[in-house]
N, C-alpha and C. Protein backbone atom coordinates (compact mmCIF):
# COMPACT_ATOMS: atom_id res chain seq x y z
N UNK A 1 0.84 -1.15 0.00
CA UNK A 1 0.00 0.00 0.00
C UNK A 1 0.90 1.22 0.00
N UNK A 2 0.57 2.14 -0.72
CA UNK A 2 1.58 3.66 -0.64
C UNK A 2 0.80 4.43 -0.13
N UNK A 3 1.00 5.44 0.87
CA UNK A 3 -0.07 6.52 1.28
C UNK A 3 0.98 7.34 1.43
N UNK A 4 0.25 8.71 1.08
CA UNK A 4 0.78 10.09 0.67
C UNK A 4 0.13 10.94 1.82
N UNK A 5 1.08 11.54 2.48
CA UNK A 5 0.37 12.54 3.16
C UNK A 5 0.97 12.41 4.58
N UNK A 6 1.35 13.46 5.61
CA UNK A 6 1.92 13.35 7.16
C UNK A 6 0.60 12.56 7.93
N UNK A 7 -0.71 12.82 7.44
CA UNK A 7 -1.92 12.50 8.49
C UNK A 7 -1.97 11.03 8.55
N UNK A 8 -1.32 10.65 7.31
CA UNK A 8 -1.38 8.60 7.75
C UNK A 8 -1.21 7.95 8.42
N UNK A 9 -1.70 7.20 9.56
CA UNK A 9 -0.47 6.27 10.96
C UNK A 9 -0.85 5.31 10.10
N UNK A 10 0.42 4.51 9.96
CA UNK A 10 0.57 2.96 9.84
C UNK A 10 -0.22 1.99 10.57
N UNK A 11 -0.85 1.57 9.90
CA UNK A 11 -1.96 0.39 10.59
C UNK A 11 -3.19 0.42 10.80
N UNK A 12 -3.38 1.88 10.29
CA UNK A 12 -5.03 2.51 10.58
C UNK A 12 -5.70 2.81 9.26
N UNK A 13 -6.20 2.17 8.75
CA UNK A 13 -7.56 2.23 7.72
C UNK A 13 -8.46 1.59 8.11
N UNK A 14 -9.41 2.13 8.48
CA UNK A 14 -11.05 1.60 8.67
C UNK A 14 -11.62 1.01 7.38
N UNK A 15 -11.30 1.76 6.23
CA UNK A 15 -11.44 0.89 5.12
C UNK A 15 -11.31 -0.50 4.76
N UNK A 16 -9.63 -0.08 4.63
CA UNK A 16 -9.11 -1.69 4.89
C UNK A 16 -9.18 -2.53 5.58
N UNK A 17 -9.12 -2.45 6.69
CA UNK A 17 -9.75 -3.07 7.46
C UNK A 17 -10.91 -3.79 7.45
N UNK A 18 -12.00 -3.30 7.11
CA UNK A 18 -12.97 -3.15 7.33
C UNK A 18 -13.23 -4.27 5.84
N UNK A 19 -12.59 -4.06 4.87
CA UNK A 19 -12.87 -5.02 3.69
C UNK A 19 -11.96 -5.94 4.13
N UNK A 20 -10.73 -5.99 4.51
CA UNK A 20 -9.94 -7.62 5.18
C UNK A 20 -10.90 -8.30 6.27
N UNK A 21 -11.55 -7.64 6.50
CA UNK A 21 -12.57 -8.80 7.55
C UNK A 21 -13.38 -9.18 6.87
N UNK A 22 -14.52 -8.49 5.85
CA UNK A 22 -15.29 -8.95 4.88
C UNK A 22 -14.49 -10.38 4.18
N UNK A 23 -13.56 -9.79 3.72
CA UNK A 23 -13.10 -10.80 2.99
C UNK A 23 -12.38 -12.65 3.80
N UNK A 24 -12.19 -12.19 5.04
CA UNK A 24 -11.94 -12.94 6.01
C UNK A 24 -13.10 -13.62 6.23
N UNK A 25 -14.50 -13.06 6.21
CA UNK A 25 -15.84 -13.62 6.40
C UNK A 25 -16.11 -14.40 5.28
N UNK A 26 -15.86 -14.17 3.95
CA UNK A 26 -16.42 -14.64 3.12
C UNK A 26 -15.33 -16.21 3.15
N UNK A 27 -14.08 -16.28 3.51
CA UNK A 27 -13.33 -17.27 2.92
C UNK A 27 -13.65 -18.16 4.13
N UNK A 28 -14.27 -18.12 5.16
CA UNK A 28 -14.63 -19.06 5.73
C UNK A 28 -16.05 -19.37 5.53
N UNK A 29 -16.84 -18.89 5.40
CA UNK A 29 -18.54 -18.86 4.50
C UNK A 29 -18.16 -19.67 3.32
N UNK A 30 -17.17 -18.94 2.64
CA UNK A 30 -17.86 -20.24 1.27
C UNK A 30 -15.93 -20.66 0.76
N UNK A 31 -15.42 -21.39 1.49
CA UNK A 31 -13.74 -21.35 1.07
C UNK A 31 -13.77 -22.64 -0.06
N UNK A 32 -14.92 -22.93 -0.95
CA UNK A 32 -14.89 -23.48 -2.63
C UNK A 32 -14.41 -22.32 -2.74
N UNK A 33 -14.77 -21.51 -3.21
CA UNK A 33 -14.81 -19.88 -4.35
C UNK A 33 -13.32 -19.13 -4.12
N UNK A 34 -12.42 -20.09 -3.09
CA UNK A 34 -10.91 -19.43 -3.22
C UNK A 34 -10.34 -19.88 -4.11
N UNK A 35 -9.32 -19.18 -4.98
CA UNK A 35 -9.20 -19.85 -6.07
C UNK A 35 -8.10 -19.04 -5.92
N UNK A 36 -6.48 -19.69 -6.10
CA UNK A 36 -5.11 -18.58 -5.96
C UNK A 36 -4.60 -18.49 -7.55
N UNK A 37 -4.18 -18.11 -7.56
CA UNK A 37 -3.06 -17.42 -8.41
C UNK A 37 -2.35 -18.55 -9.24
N UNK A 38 -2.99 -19.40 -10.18
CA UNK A 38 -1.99 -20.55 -10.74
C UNK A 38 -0.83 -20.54 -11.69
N UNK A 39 -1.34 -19.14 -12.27
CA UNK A 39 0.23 -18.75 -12.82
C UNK A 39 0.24 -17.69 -13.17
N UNK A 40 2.13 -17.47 -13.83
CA UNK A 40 2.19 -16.29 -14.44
C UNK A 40 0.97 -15.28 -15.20
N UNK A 41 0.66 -16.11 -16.29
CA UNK A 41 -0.26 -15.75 -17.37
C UNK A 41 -1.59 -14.90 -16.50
N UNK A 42 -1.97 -16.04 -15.62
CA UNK A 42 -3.08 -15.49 -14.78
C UNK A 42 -3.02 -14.03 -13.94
N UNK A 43 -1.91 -13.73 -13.64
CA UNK A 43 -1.56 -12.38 -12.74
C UNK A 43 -0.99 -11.72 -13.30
N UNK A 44 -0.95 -11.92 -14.36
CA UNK A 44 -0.60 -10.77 -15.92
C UNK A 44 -1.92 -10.22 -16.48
N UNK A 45 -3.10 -11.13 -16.57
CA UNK A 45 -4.03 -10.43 -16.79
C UNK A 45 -4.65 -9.56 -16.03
N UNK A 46 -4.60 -10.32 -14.62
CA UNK A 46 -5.24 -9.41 -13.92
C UNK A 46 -5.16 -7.63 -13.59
N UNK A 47 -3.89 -6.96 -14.30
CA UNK A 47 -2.85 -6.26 -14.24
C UNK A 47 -2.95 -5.50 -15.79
N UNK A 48 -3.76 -6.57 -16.66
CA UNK A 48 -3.33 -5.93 -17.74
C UNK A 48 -3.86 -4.67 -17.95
N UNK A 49 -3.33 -3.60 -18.75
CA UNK A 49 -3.46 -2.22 -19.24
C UNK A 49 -3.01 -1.14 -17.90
N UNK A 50 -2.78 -2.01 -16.96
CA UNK A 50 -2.40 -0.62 -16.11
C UNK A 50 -0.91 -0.31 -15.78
N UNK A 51 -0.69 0.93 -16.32
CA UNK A 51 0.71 1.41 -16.62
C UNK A 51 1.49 1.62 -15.05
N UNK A 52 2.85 1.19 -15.07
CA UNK A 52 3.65 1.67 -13.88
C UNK A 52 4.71 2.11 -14.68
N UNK A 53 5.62 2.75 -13.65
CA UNK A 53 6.52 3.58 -14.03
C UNK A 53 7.37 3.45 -13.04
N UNK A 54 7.80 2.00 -12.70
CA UNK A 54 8.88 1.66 -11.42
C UNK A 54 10.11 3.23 -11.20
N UNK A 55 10.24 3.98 -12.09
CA UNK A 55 11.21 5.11 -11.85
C UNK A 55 10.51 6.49 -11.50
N UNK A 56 9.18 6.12 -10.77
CA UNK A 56 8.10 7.48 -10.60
C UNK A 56 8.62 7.90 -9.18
N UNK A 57 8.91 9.31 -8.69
CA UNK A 57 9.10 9.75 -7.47
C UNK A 57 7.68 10.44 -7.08
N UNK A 58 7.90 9.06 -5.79
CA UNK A 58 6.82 9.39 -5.11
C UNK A 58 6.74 10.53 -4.44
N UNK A 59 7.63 11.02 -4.06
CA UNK A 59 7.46 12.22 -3.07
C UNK A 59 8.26 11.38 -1.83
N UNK A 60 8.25 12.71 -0.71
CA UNK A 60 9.12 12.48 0.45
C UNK A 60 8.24 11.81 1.38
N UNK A 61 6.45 12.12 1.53
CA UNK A 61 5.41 11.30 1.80
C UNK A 61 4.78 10.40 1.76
N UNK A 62 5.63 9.65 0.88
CA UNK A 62 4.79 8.33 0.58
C UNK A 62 5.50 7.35 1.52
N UNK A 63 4.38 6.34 2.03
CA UNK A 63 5.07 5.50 2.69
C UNK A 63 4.48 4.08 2.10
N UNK A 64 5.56 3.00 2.23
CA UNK A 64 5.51 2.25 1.84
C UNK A 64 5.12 1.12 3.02
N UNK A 65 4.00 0.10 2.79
CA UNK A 65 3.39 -0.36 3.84
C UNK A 65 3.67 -1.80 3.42
């Protein structure tokens, strides 16, 4: 996760949070429908069209989580 900005504490999103438990709920509710990552090909699509720029400066604010 990257967050931008001095107001961020590490470890605090209600968001996130808040969807990692959802998602924590659901994989014990229905853990058929987990399905990982079987290969390359597969986590290439998932990815496809969205541009990075591994040499982008983030700024002095970004933190890396």
């Amino acid at each position: 996760m990257i967050c931008r900005g001095p107001q961020h504490k590490v470890g605090e999103d209600p968001v996130l949070d808040a969807y990692l438990e959802f998602l924590a709920d659901q994989m014990q509710a229905q853990p058929h429908l987990i399905r990982g990552l079987s290969s390359l090909e597969r986590a290439e699509a998932l990815v496809e069209g969205i541009e990075v720029d591994p040499d982008e400066d983030l700024g002095d604010d970004a933190v890396l989580v």
